[in-house]
C-alpha atoms as a PDB file:
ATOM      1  CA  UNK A   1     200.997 286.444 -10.258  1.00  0.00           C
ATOM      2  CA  UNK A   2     197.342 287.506  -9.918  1.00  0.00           C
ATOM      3  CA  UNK A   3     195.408 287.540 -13.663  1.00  0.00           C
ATOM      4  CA  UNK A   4     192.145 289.728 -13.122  1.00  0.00           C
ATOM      5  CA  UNK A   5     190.195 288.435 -16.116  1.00  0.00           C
ATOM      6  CA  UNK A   6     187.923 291.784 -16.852  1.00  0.00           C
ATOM      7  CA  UNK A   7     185.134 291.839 -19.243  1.00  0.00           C
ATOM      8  CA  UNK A   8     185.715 294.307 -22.325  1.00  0.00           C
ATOM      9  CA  UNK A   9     181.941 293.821 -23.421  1.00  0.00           C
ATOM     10  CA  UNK A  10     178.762 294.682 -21.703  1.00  0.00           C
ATOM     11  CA  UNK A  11     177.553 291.631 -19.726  1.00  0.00           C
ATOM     12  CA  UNK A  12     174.397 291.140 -17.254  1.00  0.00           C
ATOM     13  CA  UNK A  13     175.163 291.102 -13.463  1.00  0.00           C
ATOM     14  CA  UNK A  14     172.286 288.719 -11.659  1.00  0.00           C
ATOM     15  CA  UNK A  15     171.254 290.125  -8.204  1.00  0.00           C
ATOM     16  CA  UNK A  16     168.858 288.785  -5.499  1.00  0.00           C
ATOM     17  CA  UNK A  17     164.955 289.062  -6.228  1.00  0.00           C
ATOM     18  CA  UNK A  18     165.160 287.971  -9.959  1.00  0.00           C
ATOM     19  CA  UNK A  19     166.433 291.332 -11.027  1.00  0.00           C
ATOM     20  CA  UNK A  20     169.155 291.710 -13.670  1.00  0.00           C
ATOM     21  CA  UNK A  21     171.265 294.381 -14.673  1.00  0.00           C
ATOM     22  CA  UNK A  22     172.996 295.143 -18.306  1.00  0.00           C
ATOM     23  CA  UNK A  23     176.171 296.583 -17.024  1.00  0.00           C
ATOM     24  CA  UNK A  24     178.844 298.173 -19.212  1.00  0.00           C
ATOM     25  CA  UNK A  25     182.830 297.242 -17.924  1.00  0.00           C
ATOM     26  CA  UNK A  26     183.790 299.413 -15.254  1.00  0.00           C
ATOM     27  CA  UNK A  27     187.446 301.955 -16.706  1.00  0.00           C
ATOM     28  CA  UNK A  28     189.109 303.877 -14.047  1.00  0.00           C
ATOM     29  CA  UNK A  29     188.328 307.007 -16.116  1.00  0.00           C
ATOM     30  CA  UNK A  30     184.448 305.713 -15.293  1.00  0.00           C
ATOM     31  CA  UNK A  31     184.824 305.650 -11.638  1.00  0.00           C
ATOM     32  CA  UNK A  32     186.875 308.229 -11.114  1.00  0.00           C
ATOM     33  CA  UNK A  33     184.601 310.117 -13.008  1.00  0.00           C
ATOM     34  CA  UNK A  34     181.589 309.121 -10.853  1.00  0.00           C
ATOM     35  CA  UNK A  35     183.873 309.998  -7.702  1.00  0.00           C
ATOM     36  CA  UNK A  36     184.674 313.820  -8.467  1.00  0.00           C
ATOM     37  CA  UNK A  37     180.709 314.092  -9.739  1.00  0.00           C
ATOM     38  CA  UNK A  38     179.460 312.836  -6.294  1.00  0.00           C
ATOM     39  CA  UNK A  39     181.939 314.891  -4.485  1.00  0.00           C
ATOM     40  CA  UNK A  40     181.217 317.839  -6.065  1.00  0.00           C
ATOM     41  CA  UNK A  41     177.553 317.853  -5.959  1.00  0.00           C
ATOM     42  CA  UNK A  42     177.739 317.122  -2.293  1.00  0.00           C
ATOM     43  CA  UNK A  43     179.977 319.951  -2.065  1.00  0.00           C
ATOM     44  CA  UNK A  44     177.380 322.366  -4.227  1.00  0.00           C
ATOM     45  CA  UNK A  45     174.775 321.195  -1.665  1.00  0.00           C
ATOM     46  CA  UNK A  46     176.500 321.480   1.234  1.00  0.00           C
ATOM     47  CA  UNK A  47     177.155 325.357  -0.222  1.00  0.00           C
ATOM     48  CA  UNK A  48     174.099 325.677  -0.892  1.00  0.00           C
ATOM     49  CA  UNK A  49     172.623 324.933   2.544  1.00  0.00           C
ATOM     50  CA  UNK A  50     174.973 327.422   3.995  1.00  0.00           C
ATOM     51  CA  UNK A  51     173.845 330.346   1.880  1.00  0.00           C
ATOM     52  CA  UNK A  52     170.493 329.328   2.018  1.00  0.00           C
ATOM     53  CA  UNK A  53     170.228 329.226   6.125  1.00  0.00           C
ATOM     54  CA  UNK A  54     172.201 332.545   6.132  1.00  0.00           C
ATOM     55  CA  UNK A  55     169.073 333.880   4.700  1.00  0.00           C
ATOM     56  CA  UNK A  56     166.511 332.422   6.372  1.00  0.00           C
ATOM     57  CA  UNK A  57     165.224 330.010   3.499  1.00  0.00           C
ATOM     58  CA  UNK A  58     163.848 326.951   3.876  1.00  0.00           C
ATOM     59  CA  UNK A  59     166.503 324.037   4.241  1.00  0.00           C
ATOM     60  CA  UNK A  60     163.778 321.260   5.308  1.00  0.00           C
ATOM     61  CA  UNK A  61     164.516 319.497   1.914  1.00  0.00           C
ATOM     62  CA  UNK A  62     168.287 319.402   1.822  1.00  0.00           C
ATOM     63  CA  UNK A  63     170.510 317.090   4.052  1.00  0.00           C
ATOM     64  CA  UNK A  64     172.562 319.264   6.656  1.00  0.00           C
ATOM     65  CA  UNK A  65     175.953 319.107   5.705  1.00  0.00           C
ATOM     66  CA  UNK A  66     177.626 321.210   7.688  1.00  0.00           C
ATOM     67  CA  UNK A  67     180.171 318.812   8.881  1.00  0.00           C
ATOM     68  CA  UNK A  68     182.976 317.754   6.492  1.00  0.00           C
ATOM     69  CA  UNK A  69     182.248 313.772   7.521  1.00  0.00           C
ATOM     70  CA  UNK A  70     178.895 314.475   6.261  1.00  0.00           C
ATOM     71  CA  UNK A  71     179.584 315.773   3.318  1.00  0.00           C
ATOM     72  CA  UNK A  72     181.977 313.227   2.722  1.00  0.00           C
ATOM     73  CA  UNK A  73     179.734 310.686   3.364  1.00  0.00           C
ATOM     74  CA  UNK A  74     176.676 312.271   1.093  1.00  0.00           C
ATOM     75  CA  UNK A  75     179.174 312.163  -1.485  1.00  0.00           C
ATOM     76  CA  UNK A  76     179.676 308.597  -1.796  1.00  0.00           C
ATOM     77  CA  UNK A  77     175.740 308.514  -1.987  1.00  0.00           C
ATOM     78  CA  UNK A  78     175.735 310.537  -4.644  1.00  0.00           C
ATOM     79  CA  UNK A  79     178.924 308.734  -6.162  1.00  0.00           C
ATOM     80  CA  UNK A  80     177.265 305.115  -6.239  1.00  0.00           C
ATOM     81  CA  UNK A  81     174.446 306.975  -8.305  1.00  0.00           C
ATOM     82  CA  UNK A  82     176.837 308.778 -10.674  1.00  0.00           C
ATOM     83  CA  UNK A  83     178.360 305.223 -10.661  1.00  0.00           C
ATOM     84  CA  UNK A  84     174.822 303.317 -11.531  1.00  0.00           C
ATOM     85  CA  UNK A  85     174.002 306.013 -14.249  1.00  0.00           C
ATOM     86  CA  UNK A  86     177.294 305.954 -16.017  1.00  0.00           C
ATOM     87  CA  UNK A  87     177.045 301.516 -15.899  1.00  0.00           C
ATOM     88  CA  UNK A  88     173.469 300.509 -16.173  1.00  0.00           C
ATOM     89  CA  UNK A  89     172.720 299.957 -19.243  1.00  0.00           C
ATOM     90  CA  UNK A  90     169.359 298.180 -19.264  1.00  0.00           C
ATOM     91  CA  UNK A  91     167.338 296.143 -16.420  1.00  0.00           C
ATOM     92  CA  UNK A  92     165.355 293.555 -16.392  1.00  0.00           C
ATOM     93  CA  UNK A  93     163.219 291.751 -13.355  1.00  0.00           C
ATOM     94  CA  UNK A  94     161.047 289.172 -12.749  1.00  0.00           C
ATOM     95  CA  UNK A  95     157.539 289.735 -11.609  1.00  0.00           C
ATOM     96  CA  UNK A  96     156.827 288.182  -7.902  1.00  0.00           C
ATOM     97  CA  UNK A  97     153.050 289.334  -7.854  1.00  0.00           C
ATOM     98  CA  UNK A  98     150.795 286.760  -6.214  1.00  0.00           C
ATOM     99  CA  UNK A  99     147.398 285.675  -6.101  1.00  0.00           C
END
C-alpha cells in the first residue's frame, strides 16, 4: 500500500538560486480550480482574437490561437499561473549581487 504523507499546513518549498516559496497544500478543488480558470481565459482570448481580426483590429499583442492545440497549450500557461496565484503565499530570496 502506497501512504502519500501530504502536508495540511502551509510549508516553504526551497528552489534553485536561493529562492523560497511559502506554499499553501495543494486540494483537488485548488487545481481543478486553476485548470477550468486557465482554460477558460485561453478560450476568452482565443475568442477574442477571432472577433477582433474579423474587424480589422490590431491582434499584434495577443497570441494567435486559432488552432485548438494552441489554445490548449496557452491554457496550461495560464493554468500554472492560476495555479501559482491560488498557492504562493509569500517569497523569499537571497540576494546574489556582486562586487
Amino acid at each position: 500500500m502506497i501512504r502519500l504523507c501530504l502536508p495540511k499546513e502551509p510549508y516553504w518549498l526551497d528552489l534553485p538560486f536561493g529562492v523560497r516559496l511559502h506554499v499553501r497544500p495543494l486540494t483537488t478543488a485548488t487545481y481543478e480550480a486553476a485548470r477550468i480558470k486557465g482554460w477558460r481565459k485561453a478560450r476568452a482570448i482565443a475568442r477574442e482574437f477571432a472577433d477582433l481580426k474579423a474587424v480589422g483590429g490590431d491582434v499584434s499583442g495577443l497570441p494567435d490561437l486559432r488552432d485548438d492545440d494552441a489554445v490548449a497549450g496557452f491554457s496550461q500557461l495560464l493554468f500554472a499561473q492560476a495555479l501559482a496565484r491560488a498557492a504562493i503565499l509569500d517569497w523569499e530570496a537571497r540576494s546574489s549581487s556582486r562586487q
